[in-house]
Each structure stands twice: as structure tokens, then as C-alpha cells.
Protein backbone atom coordinates (compact mmCIF):
# COMPACT_ATOMS: atom_id res chain seq x y z
CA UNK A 1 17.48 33.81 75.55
CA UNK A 2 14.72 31.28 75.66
CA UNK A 3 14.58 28.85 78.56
CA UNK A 4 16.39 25.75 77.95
CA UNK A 5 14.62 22.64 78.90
CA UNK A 6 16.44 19.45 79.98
CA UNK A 7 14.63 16.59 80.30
CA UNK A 8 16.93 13.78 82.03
CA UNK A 9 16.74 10.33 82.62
CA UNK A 10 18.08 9.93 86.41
CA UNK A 11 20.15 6.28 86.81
CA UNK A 12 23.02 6.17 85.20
CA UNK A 13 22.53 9.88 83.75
CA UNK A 14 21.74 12.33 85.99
CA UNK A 15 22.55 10.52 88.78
CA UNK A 16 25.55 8.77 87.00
CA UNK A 17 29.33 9.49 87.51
CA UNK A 18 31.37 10.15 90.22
CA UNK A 19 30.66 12.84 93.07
CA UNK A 20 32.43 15.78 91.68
CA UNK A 21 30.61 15.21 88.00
CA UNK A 22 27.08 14.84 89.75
CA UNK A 23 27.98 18.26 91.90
CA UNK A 24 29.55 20.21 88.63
CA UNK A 25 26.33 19.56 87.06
CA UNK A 26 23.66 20.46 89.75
CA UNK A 27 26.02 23.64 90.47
CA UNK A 28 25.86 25.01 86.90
CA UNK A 29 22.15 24.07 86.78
CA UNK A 30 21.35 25.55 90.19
CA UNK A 31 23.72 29.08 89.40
CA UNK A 32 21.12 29.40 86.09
CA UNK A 33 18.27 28.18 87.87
CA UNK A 34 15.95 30.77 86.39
CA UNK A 35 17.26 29.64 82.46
CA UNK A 36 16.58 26.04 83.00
CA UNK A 37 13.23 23.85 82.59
CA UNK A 38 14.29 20.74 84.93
CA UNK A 39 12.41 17.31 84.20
CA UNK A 40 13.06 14.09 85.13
CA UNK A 41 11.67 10.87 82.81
CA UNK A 42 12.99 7.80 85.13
CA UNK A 43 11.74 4.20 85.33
CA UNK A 44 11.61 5.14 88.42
CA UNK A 45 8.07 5.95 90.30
CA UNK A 46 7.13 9.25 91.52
CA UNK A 47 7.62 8.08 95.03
CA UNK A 48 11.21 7.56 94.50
CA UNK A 49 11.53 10.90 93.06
CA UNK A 50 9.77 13.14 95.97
CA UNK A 51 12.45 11.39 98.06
CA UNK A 52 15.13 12.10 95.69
CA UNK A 53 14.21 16.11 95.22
CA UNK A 54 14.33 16.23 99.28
CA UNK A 55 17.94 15.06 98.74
CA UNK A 56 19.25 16.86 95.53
CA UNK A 57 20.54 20.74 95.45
CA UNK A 58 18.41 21.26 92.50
CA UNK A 59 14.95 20.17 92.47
CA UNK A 60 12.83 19.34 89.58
CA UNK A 61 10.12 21.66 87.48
CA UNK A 62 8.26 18.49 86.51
CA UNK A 63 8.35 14.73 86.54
CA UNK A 64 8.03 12.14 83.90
CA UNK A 65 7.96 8.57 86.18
CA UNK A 66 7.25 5.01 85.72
CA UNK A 67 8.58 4.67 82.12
CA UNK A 68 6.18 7.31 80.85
CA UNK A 69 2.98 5.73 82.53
CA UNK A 70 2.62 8.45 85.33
CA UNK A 71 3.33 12.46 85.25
CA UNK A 72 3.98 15.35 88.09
CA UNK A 73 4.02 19.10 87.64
CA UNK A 74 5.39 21.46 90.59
CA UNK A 75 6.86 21.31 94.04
CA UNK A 76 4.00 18.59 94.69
CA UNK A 77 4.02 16.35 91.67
CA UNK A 78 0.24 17.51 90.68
CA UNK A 79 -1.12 16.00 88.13
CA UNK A 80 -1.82 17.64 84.80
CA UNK A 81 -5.83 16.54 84.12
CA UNK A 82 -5.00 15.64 79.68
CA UNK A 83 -2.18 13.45 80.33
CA UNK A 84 -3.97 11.49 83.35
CA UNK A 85 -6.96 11.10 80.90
CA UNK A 86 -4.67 9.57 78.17
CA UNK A 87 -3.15 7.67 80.46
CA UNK A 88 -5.78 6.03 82.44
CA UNK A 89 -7.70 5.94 78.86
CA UNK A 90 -4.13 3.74 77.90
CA UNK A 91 -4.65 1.02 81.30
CA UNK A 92 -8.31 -0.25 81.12
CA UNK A 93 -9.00 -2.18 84.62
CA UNK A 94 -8.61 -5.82 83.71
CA UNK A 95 -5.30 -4.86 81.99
CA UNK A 96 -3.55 -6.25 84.80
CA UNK A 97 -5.25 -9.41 85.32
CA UNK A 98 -4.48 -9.80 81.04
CA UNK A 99 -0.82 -9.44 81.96
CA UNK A 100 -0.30 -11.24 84.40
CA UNK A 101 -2.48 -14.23 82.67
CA UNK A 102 0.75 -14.18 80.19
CA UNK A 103 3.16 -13.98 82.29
CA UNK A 104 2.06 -17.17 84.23
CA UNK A 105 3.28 -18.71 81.54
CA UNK A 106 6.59 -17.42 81.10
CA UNK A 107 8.00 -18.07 84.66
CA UNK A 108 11.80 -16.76 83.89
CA UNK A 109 10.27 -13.16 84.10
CA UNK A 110 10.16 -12.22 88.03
CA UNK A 111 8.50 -9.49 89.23
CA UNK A 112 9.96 -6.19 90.70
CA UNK A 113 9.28 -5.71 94.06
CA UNK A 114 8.19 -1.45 93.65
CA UNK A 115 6.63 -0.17 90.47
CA UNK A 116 3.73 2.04 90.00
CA UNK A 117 1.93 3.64 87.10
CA UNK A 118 0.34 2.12 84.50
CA UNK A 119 2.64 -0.69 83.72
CA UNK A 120 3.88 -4.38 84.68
CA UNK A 121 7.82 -4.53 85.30
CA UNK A 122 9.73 -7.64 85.46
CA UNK A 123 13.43 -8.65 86.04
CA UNK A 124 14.50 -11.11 83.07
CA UNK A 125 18.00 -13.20 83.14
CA UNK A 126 17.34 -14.92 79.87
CA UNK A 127 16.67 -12.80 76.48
CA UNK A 128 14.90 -15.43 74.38
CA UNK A 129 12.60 -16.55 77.00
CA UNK A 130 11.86 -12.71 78.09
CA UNK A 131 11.64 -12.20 73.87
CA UNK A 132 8.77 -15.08 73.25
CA UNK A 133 6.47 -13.00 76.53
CA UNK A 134 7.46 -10.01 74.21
CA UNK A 135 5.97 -11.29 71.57
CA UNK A 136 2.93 -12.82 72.93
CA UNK A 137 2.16 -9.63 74.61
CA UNK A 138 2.55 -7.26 72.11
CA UNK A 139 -0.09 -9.62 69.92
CA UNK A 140 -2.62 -9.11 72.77
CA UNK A 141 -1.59 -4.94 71.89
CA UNK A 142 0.90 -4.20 74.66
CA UNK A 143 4.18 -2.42 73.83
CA UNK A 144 6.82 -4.18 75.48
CA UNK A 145 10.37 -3.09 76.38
CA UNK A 146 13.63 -4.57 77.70
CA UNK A 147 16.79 -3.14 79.08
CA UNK A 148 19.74 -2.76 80.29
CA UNK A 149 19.74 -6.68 80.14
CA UNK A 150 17.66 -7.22 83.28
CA UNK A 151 14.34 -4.89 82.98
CA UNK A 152 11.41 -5.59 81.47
CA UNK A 153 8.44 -3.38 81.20
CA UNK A 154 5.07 -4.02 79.83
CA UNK A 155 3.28 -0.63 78.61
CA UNK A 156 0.30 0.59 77.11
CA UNK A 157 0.13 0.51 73.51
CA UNK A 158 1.66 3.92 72.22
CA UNK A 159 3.37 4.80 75.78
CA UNK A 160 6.46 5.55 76.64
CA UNK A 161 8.99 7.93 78.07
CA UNK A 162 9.10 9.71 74.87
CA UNK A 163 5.85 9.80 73.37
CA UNK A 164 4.58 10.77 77.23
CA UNK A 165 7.56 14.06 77.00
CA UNK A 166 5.96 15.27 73.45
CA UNK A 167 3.05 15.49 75.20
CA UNK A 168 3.95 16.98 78.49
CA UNK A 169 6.23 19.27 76.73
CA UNK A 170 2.71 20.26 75.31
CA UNK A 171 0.72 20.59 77.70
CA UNK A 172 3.34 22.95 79.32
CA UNK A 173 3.75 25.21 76.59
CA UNK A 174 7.50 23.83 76.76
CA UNK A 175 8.89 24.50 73.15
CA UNK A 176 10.43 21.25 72.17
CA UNK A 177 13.19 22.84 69.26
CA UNK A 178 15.07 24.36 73.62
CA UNK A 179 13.98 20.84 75.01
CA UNK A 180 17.49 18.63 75.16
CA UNK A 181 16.66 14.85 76.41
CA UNK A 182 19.24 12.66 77.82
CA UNK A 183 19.51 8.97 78.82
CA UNK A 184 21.84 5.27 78.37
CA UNK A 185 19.77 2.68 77.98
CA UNK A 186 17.21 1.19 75.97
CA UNK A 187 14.59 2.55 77.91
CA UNK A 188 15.29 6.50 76.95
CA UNK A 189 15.18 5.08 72.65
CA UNK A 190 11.65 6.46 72.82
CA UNK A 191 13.40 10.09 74.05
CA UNK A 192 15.80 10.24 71.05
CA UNK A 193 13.08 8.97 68.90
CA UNK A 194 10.93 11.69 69.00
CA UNK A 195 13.23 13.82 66.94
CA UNK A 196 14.26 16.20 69.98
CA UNK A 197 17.60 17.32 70.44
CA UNK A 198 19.76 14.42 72.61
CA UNK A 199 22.90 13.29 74.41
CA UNK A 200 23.57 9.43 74.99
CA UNK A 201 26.28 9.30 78.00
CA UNK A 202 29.64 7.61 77.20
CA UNK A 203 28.47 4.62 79.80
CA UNK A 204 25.56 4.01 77.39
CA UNK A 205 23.88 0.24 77.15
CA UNK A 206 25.84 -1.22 73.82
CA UNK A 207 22.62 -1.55 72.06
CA UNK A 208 21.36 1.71 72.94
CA UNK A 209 24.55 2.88 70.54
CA UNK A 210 23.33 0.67 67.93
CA UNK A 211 19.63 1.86 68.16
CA UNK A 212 20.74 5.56 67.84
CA UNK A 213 22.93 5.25 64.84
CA UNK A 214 20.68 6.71 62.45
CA UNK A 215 19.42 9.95 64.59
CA UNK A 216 21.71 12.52 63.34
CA UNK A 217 20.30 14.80 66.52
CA UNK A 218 22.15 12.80 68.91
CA UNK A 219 25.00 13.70 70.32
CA UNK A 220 27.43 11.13 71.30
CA UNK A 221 29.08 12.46 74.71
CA UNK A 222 32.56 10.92 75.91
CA UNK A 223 31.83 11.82 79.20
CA UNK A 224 29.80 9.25 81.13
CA UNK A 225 26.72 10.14 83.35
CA UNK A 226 26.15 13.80 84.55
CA UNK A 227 29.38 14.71 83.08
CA UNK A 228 27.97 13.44 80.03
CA UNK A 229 24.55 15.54 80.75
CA UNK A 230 27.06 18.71 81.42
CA UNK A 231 28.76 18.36 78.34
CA UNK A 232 26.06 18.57 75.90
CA UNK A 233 23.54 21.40 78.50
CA UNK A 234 26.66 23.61 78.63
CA UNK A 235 26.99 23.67 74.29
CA UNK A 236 23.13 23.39 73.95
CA UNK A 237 22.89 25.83 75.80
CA UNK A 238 25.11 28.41 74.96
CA UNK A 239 24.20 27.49 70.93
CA UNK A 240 20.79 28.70 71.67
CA UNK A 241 19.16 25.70 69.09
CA UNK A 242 18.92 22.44 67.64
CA UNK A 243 21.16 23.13 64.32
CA UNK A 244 23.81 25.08 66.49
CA UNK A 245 24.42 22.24 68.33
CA UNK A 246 24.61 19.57 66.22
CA UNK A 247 26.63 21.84 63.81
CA UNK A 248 29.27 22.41 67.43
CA UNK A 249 28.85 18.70 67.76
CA UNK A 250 30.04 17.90 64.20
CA UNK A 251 32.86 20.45 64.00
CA UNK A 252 34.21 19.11 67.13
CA UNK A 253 34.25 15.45 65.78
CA UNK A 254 36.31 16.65 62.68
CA UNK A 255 38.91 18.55 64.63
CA UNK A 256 39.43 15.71 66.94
């Protein structure tokens, strides 16, 4: 059988649950280590995540950070040359100093202490006043995204966690029809946008479940965080493909 690839959003997901879900997971990962294409696509930077694979039983293959604005390959987190050139083609120099000209202005978005990549992230409280910065910024031809009611991210145009996997998975030679993505908050939409396979965790963000309800290729899990992940790797898995599955998925909803 093909290698399956799982590509995993980490808080809340893969890190999410209680101790005996997070160890059932890593254990039936690491006992088909050899089957398995580990990546992780986190807001989180890659700094965070060479700490992280010194800590975890199962390491990762390859590393999707920063909201899709910086990419690792390997042990080491190398960088693979045609996604740093799309990226740093995405994050001219000044586009900083643009930002944060914007933002000035908007002074109920606070800046996170750590974030790297080529991004601006900002803690909002308010959702109108966070939704007006949205606005302006995405006329001056940023993409803009807020979550799980307190993040919000300023992008390149076009970049994201999902649009950065397509082409990782690319670059890679990664088929994407074995590639199963997984995430719970507004931040992993771009993942289940892209038309890959998906599981959204039963401690999803409430508008997350909204946003999905048209993509028939995600699969609802009841279980929350890497229980959730579990669920839907052990049945991708073992179905071998997208339409097994989702056709698994669907039986199991009418039987219930």
C-alpha cells in the first residue's frame, strides 16, 4: 500500500486531548512508522516545533510553520529552494513597515510577543474593530485571517496553510489523493479547502463547522483532538483512498 500522508495541525489537534488519546495516536503512528508521511502545518514557528520533535515519540517528516509563511524538510527543517522563492517572492521588504502603518491605526489589535515567517500576528478581543483592519488590509492586497476568537494573522496575498501544503505536497512528490489534513479552527479552512481528504476534531471552533459545511471530503470526527486525528488515520488508512473513506464515513453516519 501507498504511504499515507498526514498532514496535522498541532494545538488543539495533534496535540489536543487528554494524555492517553495523544499517546494512542503517536503509538499507532510510531508502530507504522515506515507507512506514514508525518507533517505538521501549525501557526506555530519552526522554532517551536524543533523543540517540540525533541519532546514527541514520533518526530516529523516535514514542517509547514507560521500559518503557511515558512517550510522545513528533514531531521533539520532544511529548506526546500521553490517554496522559499515563492515565499520570499510573497513578503517584499517594506511589507512590514506597510503593515504596521495600518495597524497604528487600529490600536485594539496587540501584537504577539513570538512569530516568525512571513507574516504579522496580532491578538484581537473585539471582532468588528479587528474586521474594519481586515478590511483595510486586504484593500492594500494582504489576505487576512482571524481565529479562534483571539488570533489574527496578516499574510501574503495567496498564502496560507493550505495553498503552502498543495505546494509542498508537490515539491515532495507527496501524492495528495493518500494526503489526509486535519485541524479545528479557522486557521486550518485553507487545509479543507484545497479539496484534500480531511477530519475537523469534535472540539472544533463553531465557525470552523459552519465554514466546512459544504466540503463533502470532510469528515466530521466525534472524538476531540488526537483522538479525533486517530479516528479518521486509522479508516483512511486502512480504506486505502479518498472515496473509501468518505464512503466508511457516510455508511457509518446512516447506521448510527
Amino acid at each position: 500500500m501507498p504511504k499515507t500522508i498526514l498532514a496535522t495541525d498541532l494545538d488543539g489537534t495533534f496535540l489536543g486531548g487528554n494524555e492517553a488519546q495523544r499517546a494512542a495516536l503517536y503509538e499507532w503512528i510510531a508502530q507504522r512508522r515506515s507507512e506514514i508521511v508525518l507533517i505538521f502545518v501549525s501557526g506555530r514557528g519552526l522554532d517551536f516545533m524543533r523543540q517540540l520533535a525533541r519532546e514527541l515519540p514520533v518526530q516529523p517528516d516535514h514542517v509547514i510553520g507560521d500559518v503557511g509563511t515558512s517550510v522545513g524538510t528533514g531531521a533539520d527543517f532544511a529548506p526546500i529552494a521553490a517554496l522559499e522563492q515563492w515565499l520570499d517572492a510573497s513578503w517584499p521588504a517594506d511589507t512590514a513597515r506597510q503593515i504596521d502603518a495600518i495597524v497604528q491605526r487600529h490600536p485594539t489589535l496587540q501584537p504577539q510577543p513570538q512569530h516568525g515567517g512571513r507574516r504579522r500576528s496580532y491578538f484581537y478581543g473585539h471582532a468588528e474593530p479587528a474586521r474594519a483592519a481586515a478590511s483595510e488590509l486586504r484593500r492594500l492586497g494582504f489576505d487576512t485571517l482571524m481565529s479562534d476568537n483571539q488570533y489574527f494573522d496578516v499574510l501574503p496575498r495567496g498564502v496560507q496553510k493550505g495553498s503552502t501544503l498543495l505546494r509542498t505536497l508537490a515539491a515532495l512528490g507527496l501524492p495528495a489523493h493518500r494526503t489526509l489534513v486535519a485541524g479545528d479552527t479557522l486557521n486550518d479552512l485553507s487545509m479543507f479547502q484545497t479539496g484534500l481528504t480531511g477530519v475537523a476534531v469534535s472540539n472544533r471552533e463553531a465557525a470552523l463547522e459552519q465554514a466546512i459545511a459544504p466540503h463533502t471530503h470532510v469528515y466530521r470526527s466525534a472524538q476531540p483532538g488526537a483522538a479525533g486525528v486517530l479516528d479518521a488515520l486509522q479508516r483512511f488508512h486502512q480504506q486505502g483512498d479518498f472515496n473509501g473513506f468518505i464512503s466508511g464515513h457516510r455508511l457509518s453516519q446512516t447506521t448510527v
